[in-house]
N, C-alpha and C. Protein backbone atom coordinates (compact mmCIF):
# COMPACT_ATOMS: atom_id res chain seq x y z
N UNK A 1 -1.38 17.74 5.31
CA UNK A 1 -2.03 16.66 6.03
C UNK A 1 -1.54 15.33 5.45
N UNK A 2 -1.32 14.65 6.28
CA UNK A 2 -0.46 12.86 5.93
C UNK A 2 -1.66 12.31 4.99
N UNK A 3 -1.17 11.24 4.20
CA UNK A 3 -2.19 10.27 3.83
C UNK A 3 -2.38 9.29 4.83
N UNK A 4 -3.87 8.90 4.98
CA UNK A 4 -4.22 7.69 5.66
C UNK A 4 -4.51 6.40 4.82
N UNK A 5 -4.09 5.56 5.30
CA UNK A 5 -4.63 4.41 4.46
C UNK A 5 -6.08 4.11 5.16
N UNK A 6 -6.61 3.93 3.49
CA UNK A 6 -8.22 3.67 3.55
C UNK A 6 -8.71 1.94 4.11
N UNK A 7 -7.64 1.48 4.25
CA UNK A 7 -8.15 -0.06 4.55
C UNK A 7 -9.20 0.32 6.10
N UNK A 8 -9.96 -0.55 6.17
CA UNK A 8 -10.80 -0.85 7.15
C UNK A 8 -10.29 -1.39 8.46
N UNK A 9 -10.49 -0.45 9.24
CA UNK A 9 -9.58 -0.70 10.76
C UNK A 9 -8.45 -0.28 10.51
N UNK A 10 -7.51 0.62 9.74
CA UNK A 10 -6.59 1.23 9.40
C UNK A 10 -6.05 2.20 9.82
N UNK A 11 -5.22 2.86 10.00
CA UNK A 11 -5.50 4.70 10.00
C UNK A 11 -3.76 5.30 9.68
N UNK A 12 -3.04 4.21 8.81
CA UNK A 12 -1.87 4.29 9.09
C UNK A 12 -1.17 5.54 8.33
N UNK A 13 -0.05 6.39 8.88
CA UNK A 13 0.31 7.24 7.43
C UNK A 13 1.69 7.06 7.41
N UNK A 14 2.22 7.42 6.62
CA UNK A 14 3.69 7.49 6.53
C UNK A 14 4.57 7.51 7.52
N UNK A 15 5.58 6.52 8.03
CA UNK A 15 6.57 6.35 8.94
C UNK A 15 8.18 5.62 8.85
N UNK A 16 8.39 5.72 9.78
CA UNK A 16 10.02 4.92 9.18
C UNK A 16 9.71 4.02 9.10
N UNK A 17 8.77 2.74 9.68
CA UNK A 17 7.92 1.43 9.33
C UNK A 17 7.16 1.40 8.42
N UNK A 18 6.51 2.22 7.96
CA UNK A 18 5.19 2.18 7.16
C UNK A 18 5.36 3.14 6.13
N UNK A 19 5.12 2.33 4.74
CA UNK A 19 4.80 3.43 3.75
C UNK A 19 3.22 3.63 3.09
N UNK A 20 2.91 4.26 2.51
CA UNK A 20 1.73 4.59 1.81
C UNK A 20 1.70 4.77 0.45
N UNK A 21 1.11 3.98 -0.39
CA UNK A 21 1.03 3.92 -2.07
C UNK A 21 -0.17 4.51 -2.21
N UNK A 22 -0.36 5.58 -2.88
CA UNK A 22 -1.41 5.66 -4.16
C UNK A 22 -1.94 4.88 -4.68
N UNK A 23 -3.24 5.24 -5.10
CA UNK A 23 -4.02 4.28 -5.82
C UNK A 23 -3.21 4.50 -7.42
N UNK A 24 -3.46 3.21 -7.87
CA UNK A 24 -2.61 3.12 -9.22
C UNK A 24 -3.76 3.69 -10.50
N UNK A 25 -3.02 4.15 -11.33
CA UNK A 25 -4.06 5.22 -12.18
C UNK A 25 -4.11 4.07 -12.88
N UNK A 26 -3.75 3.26 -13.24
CA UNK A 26 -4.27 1.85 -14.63
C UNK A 26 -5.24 1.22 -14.32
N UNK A 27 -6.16 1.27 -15.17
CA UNK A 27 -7.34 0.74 -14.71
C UNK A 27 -7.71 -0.70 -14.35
N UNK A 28 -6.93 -1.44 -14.89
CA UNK A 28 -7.11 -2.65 -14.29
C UNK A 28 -6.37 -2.95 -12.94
N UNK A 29 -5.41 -2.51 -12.39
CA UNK A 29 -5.03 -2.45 -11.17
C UNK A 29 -6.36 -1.58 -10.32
N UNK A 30 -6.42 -0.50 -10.70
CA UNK A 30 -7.17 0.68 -9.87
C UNK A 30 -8.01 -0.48 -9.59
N UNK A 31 -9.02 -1.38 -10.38
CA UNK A 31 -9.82 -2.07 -9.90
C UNK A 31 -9.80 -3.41 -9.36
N UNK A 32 -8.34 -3.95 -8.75
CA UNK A 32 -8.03 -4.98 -8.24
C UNK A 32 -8.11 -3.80 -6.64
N UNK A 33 -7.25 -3.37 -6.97
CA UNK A 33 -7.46 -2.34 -5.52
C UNK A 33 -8.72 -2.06 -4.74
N UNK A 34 -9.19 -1.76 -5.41
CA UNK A 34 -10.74 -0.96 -4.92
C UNK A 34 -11.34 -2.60 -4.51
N UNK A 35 -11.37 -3.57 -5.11
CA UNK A 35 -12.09 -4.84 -4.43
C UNK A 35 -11.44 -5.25 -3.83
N UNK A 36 -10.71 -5.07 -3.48
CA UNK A 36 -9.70 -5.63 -1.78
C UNK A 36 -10.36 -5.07 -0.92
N UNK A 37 -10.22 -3.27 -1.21
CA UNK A 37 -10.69 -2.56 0.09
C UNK A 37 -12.23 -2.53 0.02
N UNK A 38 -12.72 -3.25 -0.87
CA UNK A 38 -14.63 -3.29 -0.99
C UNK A 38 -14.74 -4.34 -0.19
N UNK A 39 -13.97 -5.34 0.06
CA UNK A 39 -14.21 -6.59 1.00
C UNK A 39 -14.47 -6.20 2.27
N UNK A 40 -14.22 -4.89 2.65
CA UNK A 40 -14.18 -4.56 3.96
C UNK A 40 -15.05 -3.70 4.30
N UNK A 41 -15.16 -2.65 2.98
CA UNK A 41 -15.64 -1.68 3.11
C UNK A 41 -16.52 -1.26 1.74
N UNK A 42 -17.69 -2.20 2.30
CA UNK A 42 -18.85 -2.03 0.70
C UNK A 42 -19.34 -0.55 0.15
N UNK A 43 -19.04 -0.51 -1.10
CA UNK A 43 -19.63 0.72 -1.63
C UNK A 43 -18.24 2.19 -1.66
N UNK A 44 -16.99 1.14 -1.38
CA UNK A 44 -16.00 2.44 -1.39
C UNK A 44 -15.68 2.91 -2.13
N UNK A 45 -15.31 4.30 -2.51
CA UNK A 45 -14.65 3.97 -4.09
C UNK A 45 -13.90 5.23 -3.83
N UNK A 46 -12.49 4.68 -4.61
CA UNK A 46 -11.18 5.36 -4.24
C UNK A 46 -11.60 7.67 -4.77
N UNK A 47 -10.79 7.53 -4.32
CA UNK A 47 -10.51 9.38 -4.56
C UNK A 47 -9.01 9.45 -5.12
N UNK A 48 -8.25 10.59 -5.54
CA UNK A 48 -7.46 10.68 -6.10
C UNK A 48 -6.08 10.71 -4.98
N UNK A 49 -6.68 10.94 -3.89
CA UNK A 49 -5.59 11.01 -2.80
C UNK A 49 -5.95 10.06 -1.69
N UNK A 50 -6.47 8.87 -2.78
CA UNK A 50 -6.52 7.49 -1.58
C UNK A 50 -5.26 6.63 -1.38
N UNK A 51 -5.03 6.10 -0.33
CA UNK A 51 -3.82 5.56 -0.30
C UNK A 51 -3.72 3.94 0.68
N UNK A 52 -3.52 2.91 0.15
CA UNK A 52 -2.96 1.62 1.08
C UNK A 52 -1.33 1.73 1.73
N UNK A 53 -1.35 1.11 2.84
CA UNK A 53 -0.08 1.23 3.36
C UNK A 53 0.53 0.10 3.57
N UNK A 54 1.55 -0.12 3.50
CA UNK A 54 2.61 -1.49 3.54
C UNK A 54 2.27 -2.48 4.15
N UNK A 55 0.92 -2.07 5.06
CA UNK A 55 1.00 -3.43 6.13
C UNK A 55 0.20 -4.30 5.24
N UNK A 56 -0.37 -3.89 4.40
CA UNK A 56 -1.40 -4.58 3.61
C UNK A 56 -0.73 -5.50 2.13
N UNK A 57 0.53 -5.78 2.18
CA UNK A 57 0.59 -5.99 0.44
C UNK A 57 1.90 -7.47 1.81
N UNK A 58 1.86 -8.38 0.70
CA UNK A 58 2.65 -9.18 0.73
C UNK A 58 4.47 -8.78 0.61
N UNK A 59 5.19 -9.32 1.64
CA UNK A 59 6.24 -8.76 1.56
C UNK A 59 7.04 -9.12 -0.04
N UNK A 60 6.90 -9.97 -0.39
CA UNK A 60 7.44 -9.87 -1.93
C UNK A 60 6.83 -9.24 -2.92
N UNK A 61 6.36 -8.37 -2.63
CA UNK A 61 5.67 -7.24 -3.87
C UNK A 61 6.71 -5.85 -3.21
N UNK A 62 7.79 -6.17 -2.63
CA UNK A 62 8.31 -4.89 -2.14
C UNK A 62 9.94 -5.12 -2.88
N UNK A 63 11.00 -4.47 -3.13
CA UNK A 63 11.98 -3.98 -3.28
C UNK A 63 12.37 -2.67 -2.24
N UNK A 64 13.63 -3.23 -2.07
CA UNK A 64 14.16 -2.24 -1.39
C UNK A 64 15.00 -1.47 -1.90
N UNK A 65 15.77 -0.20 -0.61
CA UNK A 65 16.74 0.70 -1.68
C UNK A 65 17.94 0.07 -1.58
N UNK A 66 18.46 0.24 -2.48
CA UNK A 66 19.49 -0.89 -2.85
C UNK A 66 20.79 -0.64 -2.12
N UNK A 67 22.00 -1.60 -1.77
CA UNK A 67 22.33 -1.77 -0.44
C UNK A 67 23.40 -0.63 0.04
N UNK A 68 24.01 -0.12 -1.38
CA UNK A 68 25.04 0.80 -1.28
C UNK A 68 24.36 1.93 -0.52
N UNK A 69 23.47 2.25 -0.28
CA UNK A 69 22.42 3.46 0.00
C UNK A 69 22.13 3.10 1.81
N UNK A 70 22.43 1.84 1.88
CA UNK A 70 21.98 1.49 3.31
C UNK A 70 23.03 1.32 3.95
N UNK A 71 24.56 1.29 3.06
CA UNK A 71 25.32 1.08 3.72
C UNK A 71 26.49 2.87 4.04
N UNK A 72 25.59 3.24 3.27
CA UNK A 72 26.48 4.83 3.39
C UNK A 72 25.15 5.49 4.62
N UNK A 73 24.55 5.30 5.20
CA UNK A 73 23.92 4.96 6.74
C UNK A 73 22.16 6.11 5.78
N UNK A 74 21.95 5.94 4.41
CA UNK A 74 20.68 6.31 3.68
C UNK A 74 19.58 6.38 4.95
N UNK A 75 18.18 6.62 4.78
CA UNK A 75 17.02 5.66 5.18
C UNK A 75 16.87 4.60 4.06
N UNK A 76 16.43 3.75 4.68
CA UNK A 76 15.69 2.54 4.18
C UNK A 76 14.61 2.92 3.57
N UNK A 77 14.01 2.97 2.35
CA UNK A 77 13.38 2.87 1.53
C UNK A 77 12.61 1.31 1.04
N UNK A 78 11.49 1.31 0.41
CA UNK A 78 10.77 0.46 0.15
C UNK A 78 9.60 0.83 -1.13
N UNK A 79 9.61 0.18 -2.56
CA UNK A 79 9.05 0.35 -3.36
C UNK A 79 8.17 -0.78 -4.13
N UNK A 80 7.12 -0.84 -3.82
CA UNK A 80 6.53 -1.71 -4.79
C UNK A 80 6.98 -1.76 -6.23
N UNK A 81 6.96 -3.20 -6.28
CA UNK A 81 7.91 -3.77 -7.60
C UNK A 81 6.63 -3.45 -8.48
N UNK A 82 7.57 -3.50 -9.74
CA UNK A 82 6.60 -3.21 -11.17
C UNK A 82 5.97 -4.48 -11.53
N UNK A 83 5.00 -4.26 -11.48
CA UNK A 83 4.20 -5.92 -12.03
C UNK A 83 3.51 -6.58 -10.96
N UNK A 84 3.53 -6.03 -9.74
CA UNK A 84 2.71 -6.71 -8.62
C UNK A 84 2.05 -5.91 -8.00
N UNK A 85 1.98 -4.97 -8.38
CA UNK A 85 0.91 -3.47 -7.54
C UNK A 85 -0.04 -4.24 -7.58
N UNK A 86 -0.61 -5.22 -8.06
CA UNK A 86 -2.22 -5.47 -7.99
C UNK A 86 -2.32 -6.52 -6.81
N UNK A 87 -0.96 -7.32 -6.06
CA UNK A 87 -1.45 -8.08 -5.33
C UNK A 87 -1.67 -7.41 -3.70
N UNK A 88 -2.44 -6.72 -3.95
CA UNK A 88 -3.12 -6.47 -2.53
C UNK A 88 -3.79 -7.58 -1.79
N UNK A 89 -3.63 -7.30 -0.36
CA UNK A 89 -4.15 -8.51 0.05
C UNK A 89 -4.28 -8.35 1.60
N UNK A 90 -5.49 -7.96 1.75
CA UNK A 90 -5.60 -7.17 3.11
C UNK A 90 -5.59 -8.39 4.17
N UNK A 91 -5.10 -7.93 5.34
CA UNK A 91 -4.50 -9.12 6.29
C UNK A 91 -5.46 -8.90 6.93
N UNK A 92 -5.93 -10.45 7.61
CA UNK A 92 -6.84 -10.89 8.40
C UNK A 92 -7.01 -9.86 9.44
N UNK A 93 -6.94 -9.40 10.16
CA UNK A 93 -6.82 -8.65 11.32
C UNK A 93 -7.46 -7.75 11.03
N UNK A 94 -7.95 -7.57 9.62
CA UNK A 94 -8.31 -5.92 8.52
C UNK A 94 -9.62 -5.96 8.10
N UNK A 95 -10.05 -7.48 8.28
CA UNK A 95 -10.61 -8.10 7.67
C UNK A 95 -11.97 -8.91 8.42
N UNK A 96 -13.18 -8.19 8.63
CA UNK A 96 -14.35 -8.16 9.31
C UNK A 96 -15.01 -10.10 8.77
């Protein structure tokens, strides 16, 4: 079964557009996370197979796969950079 992202008004899972991150096991991220998606959705609290999806994070918290990989005809890949997992930032539209 796909992961869904838990954002509020969400239901997204894995696609050639859309990826899906795990909740981050460090605890001070885990809990930047969880109050993003508490803004929406009071009283949530993550599970081990909770997941946000791309539409939700600012496009510069992303890296891509790097170009030699896109140019030998790869998929396109997309990885949240190290050091910005915490800027979640659920987009208006998400957002009651």
């Amino acid at each position: 079964m796909p992961s869904r992202c838990v954002a509020a008004g969400c239901s997204n899972t894995s696609s050639e557009s859309v990826s899906v991150y795990k909740f981050p096991k460090q605890e001070t991220l885990l809990k930047q996370w969880t109050k993003q998606v508490q803004r929406t959705r009071a009283n949530w609290v993550p599970t081990a197979s909770s997941t946000l999806c791309s539409e939700h994070f600012e496009a510069d918290c992303f890296e891509e796969t790097p170009r030699l990989m896109k140019d030998m005809g790869m998929h396109r890949f997309t990885h949240l950079k190290q050091g910005t997992k915490g800027q979640v930032n659920l987009k208006q539209s998400h957002v009651s």
